[in-house]
N, C-alpha and C. Protein backbone atom coordinates (compact mmCIF):
# COMPACT_ATOMS: atom_id res chain seq x y z
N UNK A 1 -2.18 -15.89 -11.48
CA UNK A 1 -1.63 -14.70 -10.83
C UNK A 1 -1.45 -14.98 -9.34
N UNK A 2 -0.61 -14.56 -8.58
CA UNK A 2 -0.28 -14.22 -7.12
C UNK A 2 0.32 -13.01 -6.92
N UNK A 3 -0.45 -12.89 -5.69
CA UNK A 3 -0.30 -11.64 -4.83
C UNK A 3 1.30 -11.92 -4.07
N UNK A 4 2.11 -10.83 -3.87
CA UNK A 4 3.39 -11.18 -3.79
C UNK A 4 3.14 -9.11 -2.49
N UNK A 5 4.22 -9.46 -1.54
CA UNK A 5 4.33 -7.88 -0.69
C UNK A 5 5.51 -8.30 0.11
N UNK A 6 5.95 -6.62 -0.07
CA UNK A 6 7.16 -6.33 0.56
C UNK A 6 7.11 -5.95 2.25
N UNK A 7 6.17 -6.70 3.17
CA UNK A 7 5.94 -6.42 4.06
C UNK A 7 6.95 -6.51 5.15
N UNK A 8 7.81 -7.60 4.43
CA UNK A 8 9.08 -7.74 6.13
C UNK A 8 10.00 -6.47 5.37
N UNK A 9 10.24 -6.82 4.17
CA UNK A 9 11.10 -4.88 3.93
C UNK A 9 10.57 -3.81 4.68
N UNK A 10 9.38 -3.35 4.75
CA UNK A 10 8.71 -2.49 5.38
C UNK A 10 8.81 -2.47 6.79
N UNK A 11 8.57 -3.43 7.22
CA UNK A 11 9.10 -3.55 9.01
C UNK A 11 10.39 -3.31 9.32
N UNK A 12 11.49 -3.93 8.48
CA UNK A 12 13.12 -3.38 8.48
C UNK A 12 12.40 -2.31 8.42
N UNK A 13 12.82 -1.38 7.77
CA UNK A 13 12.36 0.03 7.48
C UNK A 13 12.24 0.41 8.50
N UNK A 14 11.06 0.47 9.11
CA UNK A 14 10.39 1.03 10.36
C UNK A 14 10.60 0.45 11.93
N UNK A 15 11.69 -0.52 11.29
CA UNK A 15 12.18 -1.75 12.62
C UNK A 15 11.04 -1.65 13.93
N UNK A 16 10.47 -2.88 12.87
CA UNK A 16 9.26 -3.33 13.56
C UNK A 16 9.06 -4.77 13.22
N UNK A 17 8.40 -5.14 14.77
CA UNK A 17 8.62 -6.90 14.54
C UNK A 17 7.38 -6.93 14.26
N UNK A 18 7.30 -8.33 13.47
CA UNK A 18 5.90 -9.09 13.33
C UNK A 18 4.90 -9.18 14.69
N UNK A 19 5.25 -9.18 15.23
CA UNK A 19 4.26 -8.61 16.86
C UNK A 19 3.81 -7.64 16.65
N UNK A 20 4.42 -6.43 16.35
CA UNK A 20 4.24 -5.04 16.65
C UNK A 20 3.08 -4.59 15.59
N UNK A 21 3.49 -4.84 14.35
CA UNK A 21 2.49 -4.62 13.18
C UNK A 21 1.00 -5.52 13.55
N UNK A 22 1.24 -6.39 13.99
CA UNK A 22 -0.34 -7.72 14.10
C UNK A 22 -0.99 -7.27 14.89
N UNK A 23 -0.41 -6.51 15.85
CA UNK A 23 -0.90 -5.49 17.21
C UNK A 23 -1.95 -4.37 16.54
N UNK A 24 -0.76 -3.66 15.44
CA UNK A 24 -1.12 -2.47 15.18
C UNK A 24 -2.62 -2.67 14.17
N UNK A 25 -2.60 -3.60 13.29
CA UNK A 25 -3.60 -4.25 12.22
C UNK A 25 -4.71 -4.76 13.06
N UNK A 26 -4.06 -5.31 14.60
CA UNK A 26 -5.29 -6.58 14.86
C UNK A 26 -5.70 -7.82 14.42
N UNK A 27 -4.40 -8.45 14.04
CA UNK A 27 -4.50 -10.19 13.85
C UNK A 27 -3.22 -10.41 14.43
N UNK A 28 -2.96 -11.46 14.05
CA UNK A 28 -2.37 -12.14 14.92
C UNK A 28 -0.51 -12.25 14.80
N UNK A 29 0.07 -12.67 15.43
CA UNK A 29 1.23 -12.53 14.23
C UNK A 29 1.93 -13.38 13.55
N UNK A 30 1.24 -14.91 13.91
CA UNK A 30 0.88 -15.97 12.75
C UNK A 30 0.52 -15.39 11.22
N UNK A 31 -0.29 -14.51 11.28
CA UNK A 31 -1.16 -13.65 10.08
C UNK A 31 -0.49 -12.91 9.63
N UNK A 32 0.51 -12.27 9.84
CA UNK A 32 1.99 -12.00 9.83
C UNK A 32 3.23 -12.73 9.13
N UNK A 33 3.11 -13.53 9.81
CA UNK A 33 3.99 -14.33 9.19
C UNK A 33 3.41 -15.12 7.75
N UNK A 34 2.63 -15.50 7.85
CA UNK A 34 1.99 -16.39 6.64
C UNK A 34 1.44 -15.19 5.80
N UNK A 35 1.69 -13.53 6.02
CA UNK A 35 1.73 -13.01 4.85
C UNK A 35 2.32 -12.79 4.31
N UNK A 36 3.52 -12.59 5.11
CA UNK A 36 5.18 -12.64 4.25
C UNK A 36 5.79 -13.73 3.70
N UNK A 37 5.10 -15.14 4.02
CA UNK A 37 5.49 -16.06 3.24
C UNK A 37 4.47 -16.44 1.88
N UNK A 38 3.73 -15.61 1.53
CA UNK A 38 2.71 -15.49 0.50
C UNK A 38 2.01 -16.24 0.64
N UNK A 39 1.50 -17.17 1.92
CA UNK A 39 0.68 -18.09 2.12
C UNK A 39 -0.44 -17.69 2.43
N UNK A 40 -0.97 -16.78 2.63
CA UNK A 40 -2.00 -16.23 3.07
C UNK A 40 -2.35 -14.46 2.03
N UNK A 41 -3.80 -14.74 1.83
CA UNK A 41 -3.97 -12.71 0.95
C UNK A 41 -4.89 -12.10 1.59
N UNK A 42 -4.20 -11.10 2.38
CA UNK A 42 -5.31 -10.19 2.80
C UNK A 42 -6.67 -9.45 2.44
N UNK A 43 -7.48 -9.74 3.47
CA UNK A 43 -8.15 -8.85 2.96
C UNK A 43 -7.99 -7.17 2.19
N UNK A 44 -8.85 -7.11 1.60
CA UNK A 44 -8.80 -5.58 1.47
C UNK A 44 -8.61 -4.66 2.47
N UNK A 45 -9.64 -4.54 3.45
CA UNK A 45 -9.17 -3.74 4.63
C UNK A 45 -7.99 -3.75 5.61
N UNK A 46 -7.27 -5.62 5.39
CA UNK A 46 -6.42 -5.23 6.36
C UNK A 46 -5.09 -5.04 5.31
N UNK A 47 -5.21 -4.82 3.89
CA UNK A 47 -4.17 -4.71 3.19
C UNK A 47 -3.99 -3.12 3.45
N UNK A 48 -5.21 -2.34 3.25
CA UNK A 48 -5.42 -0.89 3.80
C UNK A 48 -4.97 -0.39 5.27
N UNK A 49 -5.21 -1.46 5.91
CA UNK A 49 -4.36 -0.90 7.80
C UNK A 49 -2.64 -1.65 7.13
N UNK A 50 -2.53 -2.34 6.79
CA UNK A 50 -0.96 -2.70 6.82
C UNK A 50 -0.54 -1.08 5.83
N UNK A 51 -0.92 -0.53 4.83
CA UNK A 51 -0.87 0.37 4.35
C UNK A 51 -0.52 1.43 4.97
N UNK A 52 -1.69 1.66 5.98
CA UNK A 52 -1.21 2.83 6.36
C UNK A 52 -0.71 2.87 7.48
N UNK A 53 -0.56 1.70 8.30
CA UNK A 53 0.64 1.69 9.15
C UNK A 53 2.03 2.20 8.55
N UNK A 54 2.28 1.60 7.44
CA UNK A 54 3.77 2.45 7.00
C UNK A 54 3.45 3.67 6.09
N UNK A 55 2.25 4.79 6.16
CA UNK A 55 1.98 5.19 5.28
C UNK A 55 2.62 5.48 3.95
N UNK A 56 2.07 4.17 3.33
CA UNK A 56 2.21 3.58 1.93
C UNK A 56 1.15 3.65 1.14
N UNK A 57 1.16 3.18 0.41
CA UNK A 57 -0.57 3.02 -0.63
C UNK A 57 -0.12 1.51 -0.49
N UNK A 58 -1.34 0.94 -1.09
CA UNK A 58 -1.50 -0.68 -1.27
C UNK A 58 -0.19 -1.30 -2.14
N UNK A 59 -0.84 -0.42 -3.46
CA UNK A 59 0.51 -0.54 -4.45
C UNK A 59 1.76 -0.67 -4.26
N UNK A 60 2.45 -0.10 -3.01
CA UNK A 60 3.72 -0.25 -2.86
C UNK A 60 4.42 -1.10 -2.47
N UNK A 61 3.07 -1.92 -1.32
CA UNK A 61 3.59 -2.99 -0.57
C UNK A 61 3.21 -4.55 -1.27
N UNK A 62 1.92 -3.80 -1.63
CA UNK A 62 1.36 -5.62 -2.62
C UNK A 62 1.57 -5.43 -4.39
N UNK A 63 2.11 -6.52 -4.67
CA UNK A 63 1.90 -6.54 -6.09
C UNK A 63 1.53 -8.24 -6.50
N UNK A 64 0.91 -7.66 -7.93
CA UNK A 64 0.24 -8.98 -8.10
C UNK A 64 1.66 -8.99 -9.79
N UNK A 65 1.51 -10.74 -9.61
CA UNK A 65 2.57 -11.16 -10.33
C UNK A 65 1.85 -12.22 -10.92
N UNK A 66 2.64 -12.39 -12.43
CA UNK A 66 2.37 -13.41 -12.67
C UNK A 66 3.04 -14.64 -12.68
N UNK A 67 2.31 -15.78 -12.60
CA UNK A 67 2.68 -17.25 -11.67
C UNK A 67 3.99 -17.50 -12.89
């Protein structure tokens, strides 16, 4: 299984750069980037602040897939 998220859709959306969100979460925006390239899985809590930065639920933005 892999974790797969629609996080740069979500920033379109809310036209917001990878700076702005890493700001808003508190990492970095390396951490950012390597989450939108599925290289990296958040924690729980910061899957919950990326959440409700776009107030979303988890579900909307992360889904788990199979490989």
């Amino acid at each position: 299984m892999k974790l797969k998220n629609r996080i740069r859709e979500y920033r379109a959306r809310f036209n917001m750069k990878q700076d702005d969100l890493a700001k808003k979460v508190g990492v970095r925006r390396e951490t950012i980037g390597r989450l939108e390239m599925n290289k990296y899985n958040p924690s729980l809590l910061l899957a919950l602040e990326i959440a409700r930065v776009f107030d979303s639920s988890i579900e909307e933005i992360f889904e788990i897939v199979e490989e």
